[in-house]
C-alpha atoms as a PDB file:
ATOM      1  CA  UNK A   1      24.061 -24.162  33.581  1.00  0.00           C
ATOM      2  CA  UNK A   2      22.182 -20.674  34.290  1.00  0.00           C
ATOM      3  CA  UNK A   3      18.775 -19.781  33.137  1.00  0.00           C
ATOM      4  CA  UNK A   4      21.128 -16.980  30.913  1.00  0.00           C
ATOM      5  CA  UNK A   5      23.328 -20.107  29.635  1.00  0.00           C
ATOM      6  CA  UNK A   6      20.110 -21.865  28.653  1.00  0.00           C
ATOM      7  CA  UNK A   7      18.615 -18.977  26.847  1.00  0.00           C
ATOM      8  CA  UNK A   8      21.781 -18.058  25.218  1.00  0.00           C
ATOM      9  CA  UNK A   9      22.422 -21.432  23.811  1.00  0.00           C
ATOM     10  CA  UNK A  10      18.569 -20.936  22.117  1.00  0.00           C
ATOM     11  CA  UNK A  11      19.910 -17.958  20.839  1.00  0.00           C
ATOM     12  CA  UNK A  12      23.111 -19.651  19.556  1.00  0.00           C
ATOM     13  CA  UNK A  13      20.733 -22.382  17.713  1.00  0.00           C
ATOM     14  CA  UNK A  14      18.427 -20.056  15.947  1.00  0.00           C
ATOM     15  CA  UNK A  15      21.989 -17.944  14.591  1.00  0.00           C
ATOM     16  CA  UNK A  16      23.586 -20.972  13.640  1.00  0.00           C
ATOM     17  CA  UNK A  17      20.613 -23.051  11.680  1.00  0.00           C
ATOM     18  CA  UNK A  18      18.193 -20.035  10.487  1.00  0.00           C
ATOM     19  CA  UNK A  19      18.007 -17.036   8.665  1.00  0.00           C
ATOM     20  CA  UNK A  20      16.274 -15.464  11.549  1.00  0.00           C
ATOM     21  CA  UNK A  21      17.469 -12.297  12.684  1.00  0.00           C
ATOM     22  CA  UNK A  22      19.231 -12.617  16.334  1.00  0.00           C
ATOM     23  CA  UNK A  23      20.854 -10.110  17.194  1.00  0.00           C
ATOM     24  CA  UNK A  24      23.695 -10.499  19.678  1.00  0.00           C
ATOM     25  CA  UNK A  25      23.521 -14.114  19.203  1.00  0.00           C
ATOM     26  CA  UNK A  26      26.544 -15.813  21.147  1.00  0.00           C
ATOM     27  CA  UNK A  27      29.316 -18.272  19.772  1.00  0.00           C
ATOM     28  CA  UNK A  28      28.478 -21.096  21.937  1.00  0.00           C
ATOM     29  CA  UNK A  29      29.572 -23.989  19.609  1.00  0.00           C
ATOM     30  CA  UNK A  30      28.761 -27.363  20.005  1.00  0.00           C
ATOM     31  CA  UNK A  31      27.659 -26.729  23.872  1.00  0.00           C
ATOM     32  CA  UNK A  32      24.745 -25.575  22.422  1.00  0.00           C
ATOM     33  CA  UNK A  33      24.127 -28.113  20.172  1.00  0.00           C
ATOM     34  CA  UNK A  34      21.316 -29.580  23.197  1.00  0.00           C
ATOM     35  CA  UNK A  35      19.247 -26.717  22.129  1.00  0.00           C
ATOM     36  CA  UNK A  36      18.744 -27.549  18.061  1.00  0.00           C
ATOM     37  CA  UNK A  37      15.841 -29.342  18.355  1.00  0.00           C
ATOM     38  CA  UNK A  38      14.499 -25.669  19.974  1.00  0.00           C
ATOM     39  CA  UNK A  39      15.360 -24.045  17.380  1.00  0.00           C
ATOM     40  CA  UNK A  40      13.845 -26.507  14.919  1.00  0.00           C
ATOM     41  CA  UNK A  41      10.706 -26.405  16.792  1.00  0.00           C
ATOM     42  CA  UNK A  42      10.723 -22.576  16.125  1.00  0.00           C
ATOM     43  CA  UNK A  43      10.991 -22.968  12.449  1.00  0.00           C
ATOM     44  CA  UNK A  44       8.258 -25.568  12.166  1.00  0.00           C
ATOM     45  CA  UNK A  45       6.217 -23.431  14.108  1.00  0.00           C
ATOM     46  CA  UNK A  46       6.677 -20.311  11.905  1.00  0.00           C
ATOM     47  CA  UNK A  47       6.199 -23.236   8.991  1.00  0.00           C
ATOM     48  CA  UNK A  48       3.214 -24.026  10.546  1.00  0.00           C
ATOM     49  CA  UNK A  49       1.358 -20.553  10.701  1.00  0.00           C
ATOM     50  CA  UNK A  50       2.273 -20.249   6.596  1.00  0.00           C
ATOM     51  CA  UNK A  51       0.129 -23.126   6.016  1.00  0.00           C
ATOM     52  CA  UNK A  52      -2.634 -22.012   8.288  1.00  0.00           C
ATOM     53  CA  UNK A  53      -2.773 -18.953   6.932  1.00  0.00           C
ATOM     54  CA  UNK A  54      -2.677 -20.668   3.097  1.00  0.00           C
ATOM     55  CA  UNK A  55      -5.690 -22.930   3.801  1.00  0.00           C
ATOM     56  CA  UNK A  56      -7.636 -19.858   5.539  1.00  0.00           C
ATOM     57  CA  UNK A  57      -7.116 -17.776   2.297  1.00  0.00           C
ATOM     58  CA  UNK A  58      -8.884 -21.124   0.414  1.00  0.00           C
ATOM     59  CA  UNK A  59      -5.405 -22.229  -1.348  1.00  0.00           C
ATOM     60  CA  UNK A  60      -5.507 -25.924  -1.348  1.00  0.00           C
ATOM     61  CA  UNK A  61      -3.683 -28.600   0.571  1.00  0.00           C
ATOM     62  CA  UNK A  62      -1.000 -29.465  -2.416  1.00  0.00           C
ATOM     63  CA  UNK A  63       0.138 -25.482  -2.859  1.00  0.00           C
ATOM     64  CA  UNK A  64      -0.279 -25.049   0.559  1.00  0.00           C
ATOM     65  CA  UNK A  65       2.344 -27.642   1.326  1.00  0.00           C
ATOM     66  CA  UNK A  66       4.691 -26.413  -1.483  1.00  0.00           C
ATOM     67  CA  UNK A  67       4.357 -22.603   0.200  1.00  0.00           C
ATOM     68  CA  UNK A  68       5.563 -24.275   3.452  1.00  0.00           C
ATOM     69  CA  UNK A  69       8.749 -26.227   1.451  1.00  0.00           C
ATOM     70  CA  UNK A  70       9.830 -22.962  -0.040  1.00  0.00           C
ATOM     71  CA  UNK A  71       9.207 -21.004   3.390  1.00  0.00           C
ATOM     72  CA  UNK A  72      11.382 -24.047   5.288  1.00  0.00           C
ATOM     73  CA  UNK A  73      14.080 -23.242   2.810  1.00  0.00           C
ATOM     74  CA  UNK A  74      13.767 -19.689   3.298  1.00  0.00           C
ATOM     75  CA  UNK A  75      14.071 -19.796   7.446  1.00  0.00           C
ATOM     76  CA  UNK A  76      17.439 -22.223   7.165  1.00  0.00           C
ATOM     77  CA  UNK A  77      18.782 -20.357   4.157  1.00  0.00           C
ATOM     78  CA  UNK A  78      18.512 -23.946   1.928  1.00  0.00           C
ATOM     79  CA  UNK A  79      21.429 -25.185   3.639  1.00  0.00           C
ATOM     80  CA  UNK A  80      19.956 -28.517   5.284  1.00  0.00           C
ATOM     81  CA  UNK A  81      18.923 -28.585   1.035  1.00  0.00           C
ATOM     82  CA  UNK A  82      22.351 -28.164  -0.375  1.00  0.00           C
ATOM     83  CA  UNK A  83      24.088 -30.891   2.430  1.00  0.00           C
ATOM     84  CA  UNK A  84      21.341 -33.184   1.002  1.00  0.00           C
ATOM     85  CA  UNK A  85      22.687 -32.613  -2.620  1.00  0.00           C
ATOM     86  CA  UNK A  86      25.932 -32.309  -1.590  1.00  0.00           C
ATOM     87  CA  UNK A  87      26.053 -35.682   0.187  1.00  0.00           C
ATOM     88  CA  UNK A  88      24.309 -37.423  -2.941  1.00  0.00           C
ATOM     89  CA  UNK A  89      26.888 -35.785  -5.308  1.00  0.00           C
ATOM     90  CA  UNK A  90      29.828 -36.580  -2.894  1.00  0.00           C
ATOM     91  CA  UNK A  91      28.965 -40.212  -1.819  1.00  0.00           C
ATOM     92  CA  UNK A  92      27.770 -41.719  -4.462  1.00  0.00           C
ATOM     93  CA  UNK A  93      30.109 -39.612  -7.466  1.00  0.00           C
ATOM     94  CA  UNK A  94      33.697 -40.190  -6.003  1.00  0.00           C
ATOM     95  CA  UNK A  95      36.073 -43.028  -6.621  1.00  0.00           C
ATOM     96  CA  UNK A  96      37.723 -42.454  -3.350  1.00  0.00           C
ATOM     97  CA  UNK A  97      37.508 -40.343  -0.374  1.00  0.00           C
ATOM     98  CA  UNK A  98      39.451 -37.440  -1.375  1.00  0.00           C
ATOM     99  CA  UNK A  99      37.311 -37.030  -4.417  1.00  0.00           C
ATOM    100  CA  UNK A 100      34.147 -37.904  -2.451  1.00  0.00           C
ATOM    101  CA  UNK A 101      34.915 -34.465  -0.217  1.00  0.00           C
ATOM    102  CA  UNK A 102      35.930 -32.842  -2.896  1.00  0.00           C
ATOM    103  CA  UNK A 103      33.299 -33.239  -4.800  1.00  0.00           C
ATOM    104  CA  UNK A 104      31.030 -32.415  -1.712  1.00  0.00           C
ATOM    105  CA  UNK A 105      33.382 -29.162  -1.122  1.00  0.00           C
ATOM    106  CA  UNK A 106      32.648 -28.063  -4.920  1.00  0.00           C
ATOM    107  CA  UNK A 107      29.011 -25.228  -5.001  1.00  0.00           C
ATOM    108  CA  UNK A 108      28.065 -27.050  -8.215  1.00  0.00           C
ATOM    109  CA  UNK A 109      25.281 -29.668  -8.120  1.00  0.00           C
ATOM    110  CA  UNK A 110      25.677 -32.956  -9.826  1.00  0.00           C
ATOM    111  CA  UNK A 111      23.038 -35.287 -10.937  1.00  0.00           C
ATOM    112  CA  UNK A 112      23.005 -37.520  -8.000  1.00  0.00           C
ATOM    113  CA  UNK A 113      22.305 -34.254  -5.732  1.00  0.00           C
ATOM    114  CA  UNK A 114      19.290 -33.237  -8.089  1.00  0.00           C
ATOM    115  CA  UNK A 115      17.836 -36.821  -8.068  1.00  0.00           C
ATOM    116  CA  UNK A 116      18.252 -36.510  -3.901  1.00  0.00           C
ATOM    117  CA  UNK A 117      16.622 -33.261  -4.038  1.00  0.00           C
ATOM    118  CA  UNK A 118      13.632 -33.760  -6.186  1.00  0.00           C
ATOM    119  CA  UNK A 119      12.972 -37.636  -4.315  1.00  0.00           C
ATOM    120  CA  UNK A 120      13.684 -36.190  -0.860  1.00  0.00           C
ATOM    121  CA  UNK A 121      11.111 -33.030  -1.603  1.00  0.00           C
ATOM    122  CA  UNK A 122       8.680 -35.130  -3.096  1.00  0.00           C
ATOM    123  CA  UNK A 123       8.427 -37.014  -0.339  1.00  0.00           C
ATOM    124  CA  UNK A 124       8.298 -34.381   2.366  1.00  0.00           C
ATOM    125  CA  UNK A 125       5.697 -32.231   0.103  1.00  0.00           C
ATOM    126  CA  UNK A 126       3.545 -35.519  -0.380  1.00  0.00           C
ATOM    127  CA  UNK A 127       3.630 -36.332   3.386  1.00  0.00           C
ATOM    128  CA  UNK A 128       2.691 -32.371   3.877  1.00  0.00           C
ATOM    129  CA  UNK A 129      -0.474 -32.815   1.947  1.00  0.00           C
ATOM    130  CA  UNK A 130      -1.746 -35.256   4.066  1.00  0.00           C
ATOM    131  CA  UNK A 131      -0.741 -33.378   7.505  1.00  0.00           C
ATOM    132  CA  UNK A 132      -2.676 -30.484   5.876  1.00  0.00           C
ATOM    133  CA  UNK A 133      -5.437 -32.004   4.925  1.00  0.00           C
ATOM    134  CA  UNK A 134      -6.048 -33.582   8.254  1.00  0.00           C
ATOM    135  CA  UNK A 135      -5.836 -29.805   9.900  1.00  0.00           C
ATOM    136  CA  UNK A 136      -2.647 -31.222  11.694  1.00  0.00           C
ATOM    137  CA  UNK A 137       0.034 -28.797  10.567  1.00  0.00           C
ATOM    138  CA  UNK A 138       0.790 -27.259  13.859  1.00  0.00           C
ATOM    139  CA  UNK A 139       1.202 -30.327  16.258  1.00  0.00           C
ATOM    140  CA  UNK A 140       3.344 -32.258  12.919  1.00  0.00           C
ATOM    141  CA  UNK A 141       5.232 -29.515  11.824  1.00  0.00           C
ATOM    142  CA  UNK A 142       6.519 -28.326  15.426  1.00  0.00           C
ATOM    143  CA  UNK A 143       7.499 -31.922  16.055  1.00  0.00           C
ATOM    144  CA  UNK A 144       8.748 -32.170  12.921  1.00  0.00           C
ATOM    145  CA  UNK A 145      10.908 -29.369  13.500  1.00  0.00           C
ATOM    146  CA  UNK A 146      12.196 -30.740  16.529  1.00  0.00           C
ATOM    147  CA  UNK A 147      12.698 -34.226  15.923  1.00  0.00           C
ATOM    148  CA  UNK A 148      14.994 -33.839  12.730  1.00  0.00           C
ATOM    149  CA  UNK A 149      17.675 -31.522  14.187  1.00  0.00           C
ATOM    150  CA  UNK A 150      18.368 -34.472  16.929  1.00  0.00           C
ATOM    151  CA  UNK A 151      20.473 -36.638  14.395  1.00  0.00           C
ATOM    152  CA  UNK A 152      22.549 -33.830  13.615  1.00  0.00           C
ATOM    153  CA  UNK A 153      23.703 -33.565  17.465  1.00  0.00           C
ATOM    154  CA  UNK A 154      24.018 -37.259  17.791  1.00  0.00           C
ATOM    155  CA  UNK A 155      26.344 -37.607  14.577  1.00  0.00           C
ATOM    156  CA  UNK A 156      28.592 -34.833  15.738  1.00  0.00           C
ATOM    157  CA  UNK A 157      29.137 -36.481  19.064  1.00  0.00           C
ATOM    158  CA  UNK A 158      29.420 -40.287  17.442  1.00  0.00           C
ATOM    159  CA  UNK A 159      31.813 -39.303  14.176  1.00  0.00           C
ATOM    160  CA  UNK A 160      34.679 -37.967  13.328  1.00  0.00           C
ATOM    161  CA  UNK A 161      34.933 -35.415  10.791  1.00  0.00           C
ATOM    162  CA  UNK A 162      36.413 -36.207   7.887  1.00  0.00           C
ATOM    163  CA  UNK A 163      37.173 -32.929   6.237  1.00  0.00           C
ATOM    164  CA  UNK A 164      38.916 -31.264   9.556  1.00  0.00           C
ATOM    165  CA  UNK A 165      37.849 -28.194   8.602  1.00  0.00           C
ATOM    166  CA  UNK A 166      34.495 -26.518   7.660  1.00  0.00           C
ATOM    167  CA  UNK A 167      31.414 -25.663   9.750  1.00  0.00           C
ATOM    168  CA  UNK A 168      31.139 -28.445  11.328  1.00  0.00           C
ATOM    169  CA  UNK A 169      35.196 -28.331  12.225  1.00  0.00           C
ATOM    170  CA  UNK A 170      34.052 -24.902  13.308  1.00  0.00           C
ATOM    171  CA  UNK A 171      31.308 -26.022  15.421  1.00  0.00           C
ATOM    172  CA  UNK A 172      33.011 -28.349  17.389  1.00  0.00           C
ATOM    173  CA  UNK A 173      32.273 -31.832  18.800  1.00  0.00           C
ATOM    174  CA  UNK A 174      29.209 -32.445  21.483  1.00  0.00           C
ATOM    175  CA  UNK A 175      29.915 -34.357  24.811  1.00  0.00           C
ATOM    176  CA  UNK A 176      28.154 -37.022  24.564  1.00  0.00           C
ATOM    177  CA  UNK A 177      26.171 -35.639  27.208  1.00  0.00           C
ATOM    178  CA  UNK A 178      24.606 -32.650  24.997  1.00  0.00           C
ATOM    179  CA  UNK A 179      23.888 -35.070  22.317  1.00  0.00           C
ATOM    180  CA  UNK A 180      21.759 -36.992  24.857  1.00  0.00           C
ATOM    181  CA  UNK A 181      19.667 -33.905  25.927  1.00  0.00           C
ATOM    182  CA  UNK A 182      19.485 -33.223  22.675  1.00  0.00           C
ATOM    183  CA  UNK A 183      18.096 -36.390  21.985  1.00  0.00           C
ATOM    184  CA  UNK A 184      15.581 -35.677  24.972  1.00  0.00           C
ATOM    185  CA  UNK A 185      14.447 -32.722  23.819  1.00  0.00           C
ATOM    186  CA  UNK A 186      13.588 -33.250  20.534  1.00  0.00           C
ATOM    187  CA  UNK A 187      11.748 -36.265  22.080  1.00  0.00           C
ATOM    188  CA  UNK A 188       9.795 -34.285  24.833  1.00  0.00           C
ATOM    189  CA  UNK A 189       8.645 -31.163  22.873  1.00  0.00           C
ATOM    190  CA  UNK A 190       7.506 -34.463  20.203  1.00  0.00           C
ATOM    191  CA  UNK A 191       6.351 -36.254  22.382  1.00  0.00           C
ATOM    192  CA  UNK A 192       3.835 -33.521  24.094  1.00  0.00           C
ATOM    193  CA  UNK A 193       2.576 -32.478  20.713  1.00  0.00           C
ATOM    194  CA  UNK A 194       1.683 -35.823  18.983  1.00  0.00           C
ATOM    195  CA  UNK A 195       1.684 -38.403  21.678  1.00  0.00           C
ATOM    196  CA  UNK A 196       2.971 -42.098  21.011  1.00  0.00           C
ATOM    197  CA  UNK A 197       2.952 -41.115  17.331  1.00  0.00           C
ATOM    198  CA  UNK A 198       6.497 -39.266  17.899  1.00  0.00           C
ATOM    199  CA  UNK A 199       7.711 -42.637  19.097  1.00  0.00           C
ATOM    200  CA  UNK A 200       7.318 -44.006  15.757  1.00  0.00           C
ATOM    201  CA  UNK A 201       8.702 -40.529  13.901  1.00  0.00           C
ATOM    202  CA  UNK A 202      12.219 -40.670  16.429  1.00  0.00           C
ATOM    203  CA  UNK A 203      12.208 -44.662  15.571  1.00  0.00           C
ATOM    204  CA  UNK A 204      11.892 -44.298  11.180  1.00  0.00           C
ATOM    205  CA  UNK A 205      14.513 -40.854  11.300  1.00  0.00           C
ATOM    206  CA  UNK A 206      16.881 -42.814  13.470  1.00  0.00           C
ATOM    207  CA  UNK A 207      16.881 -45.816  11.381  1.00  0.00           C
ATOM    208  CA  UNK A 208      17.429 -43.893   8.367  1.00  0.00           C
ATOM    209  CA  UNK A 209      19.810 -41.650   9.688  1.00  0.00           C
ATOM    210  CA  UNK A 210      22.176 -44.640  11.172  1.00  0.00           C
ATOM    211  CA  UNK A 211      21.863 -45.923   7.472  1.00  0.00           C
ATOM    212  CA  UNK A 212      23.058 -42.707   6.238  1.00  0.00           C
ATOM    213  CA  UNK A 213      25.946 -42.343   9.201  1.00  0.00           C
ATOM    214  CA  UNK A 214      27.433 -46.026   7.767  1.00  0.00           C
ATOM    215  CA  UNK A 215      27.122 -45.346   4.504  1.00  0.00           C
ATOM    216  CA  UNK A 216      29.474 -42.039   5.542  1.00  0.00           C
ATOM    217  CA  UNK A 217      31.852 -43.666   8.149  1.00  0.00           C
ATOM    218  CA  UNK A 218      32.395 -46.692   4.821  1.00  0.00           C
ATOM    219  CA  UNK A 219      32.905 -43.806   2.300  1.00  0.00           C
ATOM    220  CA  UNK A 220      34.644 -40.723   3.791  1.00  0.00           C
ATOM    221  CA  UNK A 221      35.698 -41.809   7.256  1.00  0.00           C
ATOM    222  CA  UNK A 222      33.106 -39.386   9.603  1.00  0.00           C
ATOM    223  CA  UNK A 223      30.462 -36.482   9.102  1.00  0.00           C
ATOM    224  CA  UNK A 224      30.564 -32.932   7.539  1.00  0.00           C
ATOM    225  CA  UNK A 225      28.546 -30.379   7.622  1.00  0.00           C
ATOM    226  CA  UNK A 226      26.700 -31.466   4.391  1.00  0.00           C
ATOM    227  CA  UNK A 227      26.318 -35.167   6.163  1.00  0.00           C
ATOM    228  CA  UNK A 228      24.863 -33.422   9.160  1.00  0.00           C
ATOM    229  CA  UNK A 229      22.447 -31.212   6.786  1.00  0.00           C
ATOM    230  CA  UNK A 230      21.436 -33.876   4.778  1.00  0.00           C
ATOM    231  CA  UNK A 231      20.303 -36.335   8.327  1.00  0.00           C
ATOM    232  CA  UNK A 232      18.460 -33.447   8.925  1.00  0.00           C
ATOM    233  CA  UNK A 233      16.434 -34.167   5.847  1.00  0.00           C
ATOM    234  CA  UNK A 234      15.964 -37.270   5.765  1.00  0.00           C
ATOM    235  CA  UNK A 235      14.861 -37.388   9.712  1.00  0.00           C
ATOM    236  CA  UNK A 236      12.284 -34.857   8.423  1.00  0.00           C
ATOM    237  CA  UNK A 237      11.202 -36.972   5.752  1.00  0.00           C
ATOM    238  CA  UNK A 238      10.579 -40.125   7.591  1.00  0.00           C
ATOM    239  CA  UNK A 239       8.706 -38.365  10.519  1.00  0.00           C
ATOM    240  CA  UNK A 240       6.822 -36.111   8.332  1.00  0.00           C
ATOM    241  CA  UNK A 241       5.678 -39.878   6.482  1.00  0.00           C
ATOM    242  CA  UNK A 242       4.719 -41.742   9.843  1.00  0.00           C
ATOM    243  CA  UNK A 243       2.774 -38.726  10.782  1.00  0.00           C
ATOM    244  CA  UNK A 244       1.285 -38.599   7.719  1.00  0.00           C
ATOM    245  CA  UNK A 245       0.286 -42.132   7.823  1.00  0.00           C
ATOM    246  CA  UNK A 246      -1.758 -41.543  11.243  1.00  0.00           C
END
């Protein structure tokens, strides 16, 4: 791979899981998936220069962190959010499997996804608080960043979909070989930023997520896109709440 490949599958990541305007950004597919964790380092960066600039103006730690929730959704365009909801609507609200991805298929939120939603943000705003107050937003949140767009990679390389079509269909599957650098660089860019603390973070979000990857292979066969969105989430949550706990 060329130093061109390289920086077009960077440019592939940030089109495919942000908002952020890249122009020209190639259709690499799931070649690129090694470079996720890049662009997820990019948003908690820009996440983390919100909340510096929140506690410089004097706001305090609690709507500093909510600022930073809302500017997270903002930069991905909600849609890590709405696999989260979608998944808790889908999984837990469907008899069988054809009704599970149905339900997961249909824009309306059901009361499992708003229970998901407001457990899953409490949780990530709580553990924000604490990163904030400690003056540790940009080493956390970078990590952060990084570290929860890994399980994403790994399912799509370890599961069948189940839908056979959608973005993920779209995407493609990862060799397992990109899922591994994934894997490594989500680690490394942690790993230089927090120390042996991002051992613990990759640890809690890949326990969790290989809870939530069962729970789909039992229930709907494989991943979707919403199961891939809604790892992302939860790998965010359970780093976000061992670095918290530093």
């Amino acid at each position: 791979m060329t130093m061109n490949d390289r920086f077009g599958d960077v440019l592939a990541a940030l089109g495919l899981l942000t908002r952020l305007p890249v122009p020209g950004a190639p259709m690499r597919g799931a070649s690129a998936a090694w470079a996720w964790p890049v662009a997820g380092a990019v948003v908690g960066a820009l996440t983390a220069l919100v909340g510096t600039l929140a506690l410089w103006t004097g706001l305090p730690a609690g709507v500093a962190a909510a600022l930073l929730l809302g500017t997270q959704a903002m930069l991905t365009g909600a849609m890590h959010e709405d696999g989260l909801a979608d998944t808790a609507d889908g999984l837990w609200g469907g008899w069988d499997k054809a009704r599970r991805l149905e339900i997961m298929k249909d824009s309306h939120i059901g009361s499992y996804g708003v229970v998901a939603l407001l457990v899953v943000g409490l949780a990530r705003w709580s553990a924000l608080v604490a990163v904030l107050a400690a003056g540790a937003q940009w080493p956390v949140l970078v990590a952060v960043g990084a570290l929860s767009r890994v399980p994403m990679a790994v399912l799509m390389a370890t599961m069948a979909n189940a839908r056979g079509a959608g973005l993920s269909q779209a995407v493609g599957r990862p060799s397992g070989g990109v899922a591994l650098a994934a894997a490594a660089v989500g680690l490394s860019i942690a790993m230089a930023l927090t120390g042996s603390t991002a051992l613990g973070m990759a640890a809690l979000a890949a326990l969790i997520c290989a809870g939530l990857a069962g729970v789909a292979q039992a229930r709907i066969g494989g991943q979707t896109g919403d199961i891939l969105g809604a790892s992302q989430q939860l790998a965010e949550t359970a780093a976000l709440a061992v670095a918290a706990g530093q």
